[in-house]
C-alpha atoms as a PDB file:
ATOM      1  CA  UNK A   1      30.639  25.740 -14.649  1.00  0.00           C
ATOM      2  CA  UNK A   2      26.979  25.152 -14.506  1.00  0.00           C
ATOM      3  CA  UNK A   3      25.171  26.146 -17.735  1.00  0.00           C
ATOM      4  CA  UNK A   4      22.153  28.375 -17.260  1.00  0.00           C
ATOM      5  CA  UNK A   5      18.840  26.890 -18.902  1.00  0.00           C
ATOM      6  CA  UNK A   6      15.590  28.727 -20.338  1.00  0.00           C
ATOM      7  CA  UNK A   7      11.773  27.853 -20.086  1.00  0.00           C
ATOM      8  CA  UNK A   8      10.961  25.751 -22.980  1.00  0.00           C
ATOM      9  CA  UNK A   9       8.486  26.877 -24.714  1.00  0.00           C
ATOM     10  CA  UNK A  10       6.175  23.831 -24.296  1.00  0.00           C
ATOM     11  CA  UNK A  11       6.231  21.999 -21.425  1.00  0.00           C
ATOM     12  CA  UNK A  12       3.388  18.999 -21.482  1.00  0.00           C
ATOM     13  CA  UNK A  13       2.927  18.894 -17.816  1.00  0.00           C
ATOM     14  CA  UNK A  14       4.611  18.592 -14.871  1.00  0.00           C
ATOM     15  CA  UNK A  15       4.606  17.222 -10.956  1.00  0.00           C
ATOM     16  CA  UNK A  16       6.275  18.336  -7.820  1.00  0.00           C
ATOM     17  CA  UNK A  17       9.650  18.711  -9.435  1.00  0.00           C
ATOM     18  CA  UNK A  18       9.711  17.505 -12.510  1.00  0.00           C
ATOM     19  CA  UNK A  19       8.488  18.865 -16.020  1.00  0.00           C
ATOM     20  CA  UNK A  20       7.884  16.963 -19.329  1.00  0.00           C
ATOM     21  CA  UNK A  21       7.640  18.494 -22.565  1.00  0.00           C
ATOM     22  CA  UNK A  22       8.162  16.965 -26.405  1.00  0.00           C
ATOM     23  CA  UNK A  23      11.556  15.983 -27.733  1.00  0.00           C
ATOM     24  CA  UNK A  24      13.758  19.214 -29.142  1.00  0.00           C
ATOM     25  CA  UNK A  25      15.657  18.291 -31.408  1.00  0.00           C
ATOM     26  CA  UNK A  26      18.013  21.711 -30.546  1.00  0.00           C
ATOM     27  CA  UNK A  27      18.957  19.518 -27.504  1.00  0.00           C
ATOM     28  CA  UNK A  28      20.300  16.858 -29.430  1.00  0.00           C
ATOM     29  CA  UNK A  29      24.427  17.967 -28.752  1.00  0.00           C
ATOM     30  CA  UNK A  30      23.675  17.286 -24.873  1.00  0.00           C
ATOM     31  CA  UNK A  31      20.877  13.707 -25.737  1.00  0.00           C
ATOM     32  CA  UNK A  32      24.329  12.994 -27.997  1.00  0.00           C
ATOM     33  CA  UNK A  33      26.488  13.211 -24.649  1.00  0.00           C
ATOM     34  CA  UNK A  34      23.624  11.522 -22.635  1.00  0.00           C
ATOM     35  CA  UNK A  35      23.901   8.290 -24.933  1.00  0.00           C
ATOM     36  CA  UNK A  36      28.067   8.393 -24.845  1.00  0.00           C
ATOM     37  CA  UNK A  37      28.304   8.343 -21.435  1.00  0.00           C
ATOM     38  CA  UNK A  38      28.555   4.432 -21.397  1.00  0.00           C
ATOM     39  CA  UNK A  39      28.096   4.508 -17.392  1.00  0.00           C
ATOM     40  CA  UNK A  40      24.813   6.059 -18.134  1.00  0.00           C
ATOM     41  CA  UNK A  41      24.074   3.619 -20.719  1.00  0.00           C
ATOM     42  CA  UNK A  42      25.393  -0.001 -18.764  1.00  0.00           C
ATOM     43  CA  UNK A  43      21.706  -0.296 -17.737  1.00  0.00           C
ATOM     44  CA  UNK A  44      19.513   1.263 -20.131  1.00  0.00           C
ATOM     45  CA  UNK A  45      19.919  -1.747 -22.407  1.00  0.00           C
ATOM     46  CA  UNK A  46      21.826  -0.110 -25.372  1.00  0.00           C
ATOM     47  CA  UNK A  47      24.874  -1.238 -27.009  1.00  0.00           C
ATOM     48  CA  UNK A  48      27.928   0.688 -26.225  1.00  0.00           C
ATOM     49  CA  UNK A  49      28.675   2.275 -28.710  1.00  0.00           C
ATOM     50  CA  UNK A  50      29.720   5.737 -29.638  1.00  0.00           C
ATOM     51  CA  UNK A  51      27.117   7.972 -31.124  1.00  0.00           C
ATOM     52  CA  UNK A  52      27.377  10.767 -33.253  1.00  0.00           C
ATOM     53  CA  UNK A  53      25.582  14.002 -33.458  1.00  0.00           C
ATOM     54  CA  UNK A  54      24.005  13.372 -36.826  1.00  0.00           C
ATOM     55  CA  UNK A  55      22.704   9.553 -34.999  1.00  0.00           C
ATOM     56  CA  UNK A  56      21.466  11.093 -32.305  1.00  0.00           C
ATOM     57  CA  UNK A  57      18.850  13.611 -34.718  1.00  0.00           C
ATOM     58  CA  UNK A  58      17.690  10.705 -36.944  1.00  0.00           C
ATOM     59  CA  UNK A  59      17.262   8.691 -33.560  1.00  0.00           C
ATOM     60  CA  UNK A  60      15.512  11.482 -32.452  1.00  0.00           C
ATOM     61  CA  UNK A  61      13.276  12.108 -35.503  1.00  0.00           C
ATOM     62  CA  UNK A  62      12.319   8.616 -35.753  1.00  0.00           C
ATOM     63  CA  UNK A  63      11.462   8.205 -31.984  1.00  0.00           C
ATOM     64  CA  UNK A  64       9.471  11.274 -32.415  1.00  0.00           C
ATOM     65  CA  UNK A  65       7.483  10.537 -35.532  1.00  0.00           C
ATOM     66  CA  UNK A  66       6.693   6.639 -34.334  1.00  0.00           C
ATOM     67  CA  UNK A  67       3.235   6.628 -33.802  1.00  0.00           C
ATOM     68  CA  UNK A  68       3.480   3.450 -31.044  1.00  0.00           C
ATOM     69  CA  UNK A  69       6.121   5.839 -28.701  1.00  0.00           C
ATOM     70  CA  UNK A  70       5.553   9.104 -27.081  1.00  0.00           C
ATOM     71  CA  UNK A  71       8.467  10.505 -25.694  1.00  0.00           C
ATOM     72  CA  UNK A  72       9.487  13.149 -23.375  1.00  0.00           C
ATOM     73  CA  UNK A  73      12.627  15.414 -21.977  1.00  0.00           C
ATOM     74  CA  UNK A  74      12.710  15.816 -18.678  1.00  0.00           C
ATOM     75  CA  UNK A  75      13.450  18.720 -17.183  1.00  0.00           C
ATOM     76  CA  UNK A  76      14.101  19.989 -13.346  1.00  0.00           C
ATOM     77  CA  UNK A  77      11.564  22.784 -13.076  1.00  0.00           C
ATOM     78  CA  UNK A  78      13.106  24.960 -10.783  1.00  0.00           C
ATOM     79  CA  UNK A  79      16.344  25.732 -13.106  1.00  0.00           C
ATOM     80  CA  UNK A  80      14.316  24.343 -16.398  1.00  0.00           C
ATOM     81  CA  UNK A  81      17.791  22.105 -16.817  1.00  0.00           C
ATOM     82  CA  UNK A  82      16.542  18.963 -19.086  1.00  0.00           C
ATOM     83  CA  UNK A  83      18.097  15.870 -17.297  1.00  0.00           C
ATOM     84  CA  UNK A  84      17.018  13.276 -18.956  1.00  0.00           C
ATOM     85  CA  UNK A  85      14.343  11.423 -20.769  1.00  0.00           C
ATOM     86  CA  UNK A  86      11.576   9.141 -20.601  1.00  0.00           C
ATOM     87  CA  UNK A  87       8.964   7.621 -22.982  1.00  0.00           C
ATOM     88  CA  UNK A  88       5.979   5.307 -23.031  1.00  0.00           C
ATOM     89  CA  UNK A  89       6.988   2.727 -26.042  1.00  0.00           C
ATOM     90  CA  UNK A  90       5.240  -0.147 -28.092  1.00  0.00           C
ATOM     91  CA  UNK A  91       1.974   1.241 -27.069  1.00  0.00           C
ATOM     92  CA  UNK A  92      -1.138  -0.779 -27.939  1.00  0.00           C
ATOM     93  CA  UNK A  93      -4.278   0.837 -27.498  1.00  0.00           C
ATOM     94  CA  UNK A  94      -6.389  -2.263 -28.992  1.00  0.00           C
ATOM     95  CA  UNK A  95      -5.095  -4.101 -25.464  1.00  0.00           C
ATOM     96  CA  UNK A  96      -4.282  -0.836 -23.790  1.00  0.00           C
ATOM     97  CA  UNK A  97      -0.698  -1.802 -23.554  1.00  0.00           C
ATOM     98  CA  UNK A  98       2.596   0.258 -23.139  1.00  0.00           C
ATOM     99  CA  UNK A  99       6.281  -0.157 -21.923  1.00  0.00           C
ATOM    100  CA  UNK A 100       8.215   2.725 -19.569  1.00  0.00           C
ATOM    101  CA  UNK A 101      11.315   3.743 -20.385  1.00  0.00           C
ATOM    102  CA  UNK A 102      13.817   6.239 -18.866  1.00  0.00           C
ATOM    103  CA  UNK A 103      17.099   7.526 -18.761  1.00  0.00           C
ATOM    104  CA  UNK A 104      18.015  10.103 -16.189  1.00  0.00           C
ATOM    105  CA  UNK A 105      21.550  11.004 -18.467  1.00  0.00           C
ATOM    106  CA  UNK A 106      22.685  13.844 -15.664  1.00  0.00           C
ATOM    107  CA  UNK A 107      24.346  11.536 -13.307  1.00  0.00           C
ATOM    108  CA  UNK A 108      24.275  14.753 -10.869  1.00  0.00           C
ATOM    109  CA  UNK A 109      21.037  14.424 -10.778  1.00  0.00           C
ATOM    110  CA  UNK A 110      20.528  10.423  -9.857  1.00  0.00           C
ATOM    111  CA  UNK A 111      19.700   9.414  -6.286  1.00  0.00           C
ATOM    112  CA  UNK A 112      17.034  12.939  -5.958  1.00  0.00           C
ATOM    113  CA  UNK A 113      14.132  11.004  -6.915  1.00  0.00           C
ATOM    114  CA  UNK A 114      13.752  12.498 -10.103  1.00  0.00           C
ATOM    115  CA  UNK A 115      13.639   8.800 -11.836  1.00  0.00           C
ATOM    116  CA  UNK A 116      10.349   7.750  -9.529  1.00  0.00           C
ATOM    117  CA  UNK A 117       8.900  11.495  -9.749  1.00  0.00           C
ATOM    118  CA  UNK A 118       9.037  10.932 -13.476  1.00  0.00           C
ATOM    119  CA  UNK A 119       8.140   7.265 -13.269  1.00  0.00           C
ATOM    120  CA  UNK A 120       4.609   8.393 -11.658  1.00  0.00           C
ATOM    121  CA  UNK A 121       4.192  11.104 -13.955  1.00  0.00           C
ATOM    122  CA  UNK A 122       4.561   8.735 -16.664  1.00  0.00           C
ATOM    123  CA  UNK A 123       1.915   6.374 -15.787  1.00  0.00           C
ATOM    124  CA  UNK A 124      -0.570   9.101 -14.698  1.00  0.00           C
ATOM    125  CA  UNK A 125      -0.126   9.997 -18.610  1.00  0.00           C
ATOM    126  CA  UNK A 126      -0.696   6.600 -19.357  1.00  0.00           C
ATOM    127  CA  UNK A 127      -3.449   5.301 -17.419  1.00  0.00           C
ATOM    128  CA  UNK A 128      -5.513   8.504 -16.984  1.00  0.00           C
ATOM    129  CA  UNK A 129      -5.307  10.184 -20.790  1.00  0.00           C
ATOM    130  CA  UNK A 130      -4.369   7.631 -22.763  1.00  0.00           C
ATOM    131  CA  UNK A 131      -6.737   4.953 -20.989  1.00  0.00           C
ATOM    132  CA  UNK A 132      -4.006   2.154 -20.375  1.00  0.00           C
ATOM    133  CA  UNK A 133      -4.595  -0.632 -18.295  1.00  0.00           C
ATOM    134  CA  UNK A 134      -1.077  -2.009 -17.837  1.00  0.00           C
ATOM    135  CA  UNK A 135       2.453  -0.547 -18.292  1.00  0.00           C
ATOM    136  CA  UNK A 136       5.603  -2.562 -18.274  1.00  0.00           C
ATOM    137  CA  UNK A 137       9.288  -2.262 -18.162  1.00  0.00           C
ATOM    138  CA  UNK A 138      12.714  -4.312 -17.918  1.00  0.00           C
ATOM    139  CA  UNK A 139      15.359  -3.870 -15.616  1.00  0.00           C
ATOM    140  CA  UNK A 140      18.081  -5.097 -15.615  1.00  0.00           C
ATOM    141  CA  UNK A 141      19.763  -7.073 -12.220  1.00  0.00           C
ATOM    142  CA  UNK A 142      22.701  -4.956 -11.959  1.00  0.00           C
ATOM    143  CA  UNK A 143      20.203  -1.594 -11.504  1.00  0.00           C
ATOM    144  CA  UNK A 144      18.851  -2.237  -8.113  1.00  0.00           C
ATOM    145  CA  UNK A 145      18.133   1.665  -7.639  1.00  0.00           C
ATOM    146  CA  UNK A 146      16.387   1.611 -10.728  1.00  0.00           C
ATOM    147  CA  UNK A 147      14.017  -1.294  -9.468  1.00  0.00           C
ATOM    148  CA  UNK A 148      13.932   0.581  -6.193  1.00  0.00           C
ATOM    149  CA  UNK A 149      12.435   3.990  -8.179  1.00  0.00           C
ATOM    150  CA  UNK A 150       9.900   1.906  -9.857  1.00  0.00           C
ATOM    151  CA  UNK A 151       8.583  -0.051  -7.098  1.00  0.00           C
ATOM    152  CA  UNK A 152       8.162   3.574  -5.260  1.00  0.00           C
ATOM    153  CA  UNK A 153       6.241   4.830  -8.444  1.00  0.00           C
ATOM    154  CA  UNK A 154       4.166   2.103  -8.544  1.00  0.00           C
ATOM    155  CA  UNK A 155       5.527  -0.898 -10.435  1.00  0.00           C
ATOM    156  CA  UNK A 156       5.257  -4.487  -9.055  1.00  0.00           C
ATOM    157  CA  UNK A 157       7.528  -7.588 -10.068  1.00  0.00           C
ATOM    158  CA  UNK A 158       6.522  -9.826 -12.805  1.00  0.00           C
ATOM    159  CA  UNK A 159       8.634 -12.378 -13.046  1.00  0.00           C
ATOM    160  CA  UNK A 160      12.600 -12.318 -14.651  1.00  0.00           C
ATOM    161  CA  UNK A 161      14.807 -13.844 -17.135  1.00  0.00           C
ATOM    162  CA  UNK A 162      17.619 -15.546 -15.650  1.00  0.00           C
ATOM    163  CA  UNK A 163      21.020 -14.613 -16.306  1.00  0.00           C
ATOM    164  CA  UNK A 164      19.055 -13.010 -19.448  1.00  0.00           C
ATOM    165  CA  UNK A 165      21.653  -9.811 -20.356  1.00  0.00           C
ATOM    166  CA  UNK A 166      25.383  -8.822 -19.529  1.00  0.00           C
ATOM    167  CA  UNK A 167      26.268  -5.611 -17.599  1.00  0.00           C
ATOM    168  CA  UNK A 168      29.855  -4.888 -16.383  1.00  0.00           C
ATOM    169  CA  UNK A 169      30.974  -8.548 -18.251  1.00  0.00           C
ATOM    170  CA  UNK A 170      28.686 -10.211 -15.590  1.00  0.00           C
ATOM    171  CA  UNK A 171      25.439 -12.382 -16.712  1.00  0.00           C
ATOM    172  CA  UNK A 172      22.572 -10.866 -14.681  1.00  0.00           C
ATOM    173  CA  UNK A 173      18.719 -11.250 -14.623  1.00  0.00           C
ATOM    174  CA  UNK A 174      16.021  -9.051 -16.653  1.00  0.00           C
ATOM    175  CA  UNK A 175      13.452  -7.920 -14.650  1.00  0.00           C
ATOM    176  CA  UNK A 176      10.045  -7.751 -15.903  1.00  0.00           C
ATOM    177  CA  UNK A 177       7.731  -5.473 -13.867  1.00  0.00           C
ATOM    178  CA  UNK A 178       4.420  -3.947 -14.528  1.00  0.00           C
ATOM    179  CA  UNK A 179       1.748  -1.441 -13.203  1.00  0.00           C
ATOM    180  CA  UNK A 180      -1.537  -2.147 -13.356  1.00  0.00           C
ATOM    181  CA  UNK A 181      -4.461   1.346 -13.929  1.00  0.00           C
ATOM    182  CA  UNK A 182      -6.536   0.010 -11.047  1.00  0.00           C
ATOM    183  CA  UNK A 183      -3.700  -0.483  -8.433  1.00  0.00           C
ATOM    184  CA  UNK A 184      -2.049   3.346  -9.413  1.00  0.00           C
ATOM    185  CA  UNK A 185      -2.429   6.054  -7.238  1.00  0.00           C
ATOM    186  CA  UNK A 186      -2.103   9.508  -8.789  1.00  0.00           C
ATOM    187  CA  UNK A 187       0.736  11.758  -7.887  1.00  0.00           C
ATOM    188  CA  UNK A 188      -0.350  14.772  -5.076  1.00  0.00           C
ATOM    189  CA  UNK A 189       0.435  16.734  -7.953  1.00  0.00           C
ATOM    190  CA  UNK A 190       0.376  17.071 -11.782  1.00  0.00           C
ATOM    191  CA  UNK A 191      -0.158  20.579 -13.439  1.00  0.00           C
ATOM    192  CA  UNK A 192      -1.036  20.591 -17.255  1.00  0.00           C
ATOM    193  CA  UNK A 193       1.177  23.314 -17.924  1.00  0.00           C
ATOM    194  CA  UNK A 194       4.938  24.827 -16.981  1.00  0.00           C
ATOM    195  CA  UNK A 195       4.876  25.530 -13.499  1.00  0.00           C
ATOM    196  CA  UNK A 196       5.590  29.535 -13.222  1.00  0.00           C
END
């Protein structure tokens, strides 16, 4: 049974598909199932672990009130579900420096697009508000459709650790890729408001 989802009340901005708005904290029951779904979390770089509820608010709260990380929920405009997240981290405005991360925890919604829709949205943020001039990430070698989103948004390949981090009790390389503000191209469309 499909659950049936409202307008938030503040949506940040938005693309084609996609929506971002701030962190609420009255989502944190379905963030909570997000971060135990360890097939979500194999690539994302977090230890697998169980989390509970009252983790996933302080996690929350502290991610929210960190002045080097702005993060978002995204959410499918057209049925205002949120299906993930997504955040621009261990940002330096002295070097106008950030890191990209994202976690699309809806596994019904991977393989849509949504993670390069949000990807672009991301680094229009970044680049054109906040005045960036590079955004990174990591990726890990077992996520090839995650590298594959990011090249489509706009990232490039950096270089790689070797047999750096274990997925699925294999070693496999971390991928460091970046974006660079005067190689971005803008998304056709960003609106700075909920799409009606």
């Amino acid at each position: 049974m499909e659950l049936s989802w409202e307008r938030p009340d503040v949506i940040n901005f938005s693309s084609e598909r996609i929506a971002l708005g701030p962190l609420r904290e009255e989502l944190a029951p379905l963030y909570t199932k997000w971060r135990n779904d360890f097939w979500v979390q194999r690539t994302f770089g977090s230890a697998l672990r169980p989390v509970s509820l009252e983790m996933t608010v302080e996690y929350m709260r502290e991610l929210a009130a960190s002045p080097s990380s702005y993060p978002f929920i995204i959410y499918r405009h057209d049925t205002w579900q949120p299906i993930g997240s997504a955040n621009l981290h261990n940002i330096d405005l002295l070097h106008q420096t950030a890191e990209f991360g994202i976690m699309i925890g809806e596994r019904s919604q991977w393989n849509q697009g949504f993670g390069t829709e949000t990807a672009r949205l991301i680094l229009f943020y970044g680049f054109r508000v906040l005045n960036l001039q590079v955004i990174s990430l990591m990726v890990d070698g077992a996520n090839p459709g995650g590298q594959r989103a990011y090249e489509k948004a706009g990232f490039k390949h950096a270089g790689r650790y070797r047999e750096f981090v274990v997925v699925d009790n294999q070693r496999v390389d971390l991928i460091h890729m970046d974006c660079l503000a005067r190689e971005f191209t803008d998304p056709p469309v960003v609106r700075w408001e909920a799409p009606e």
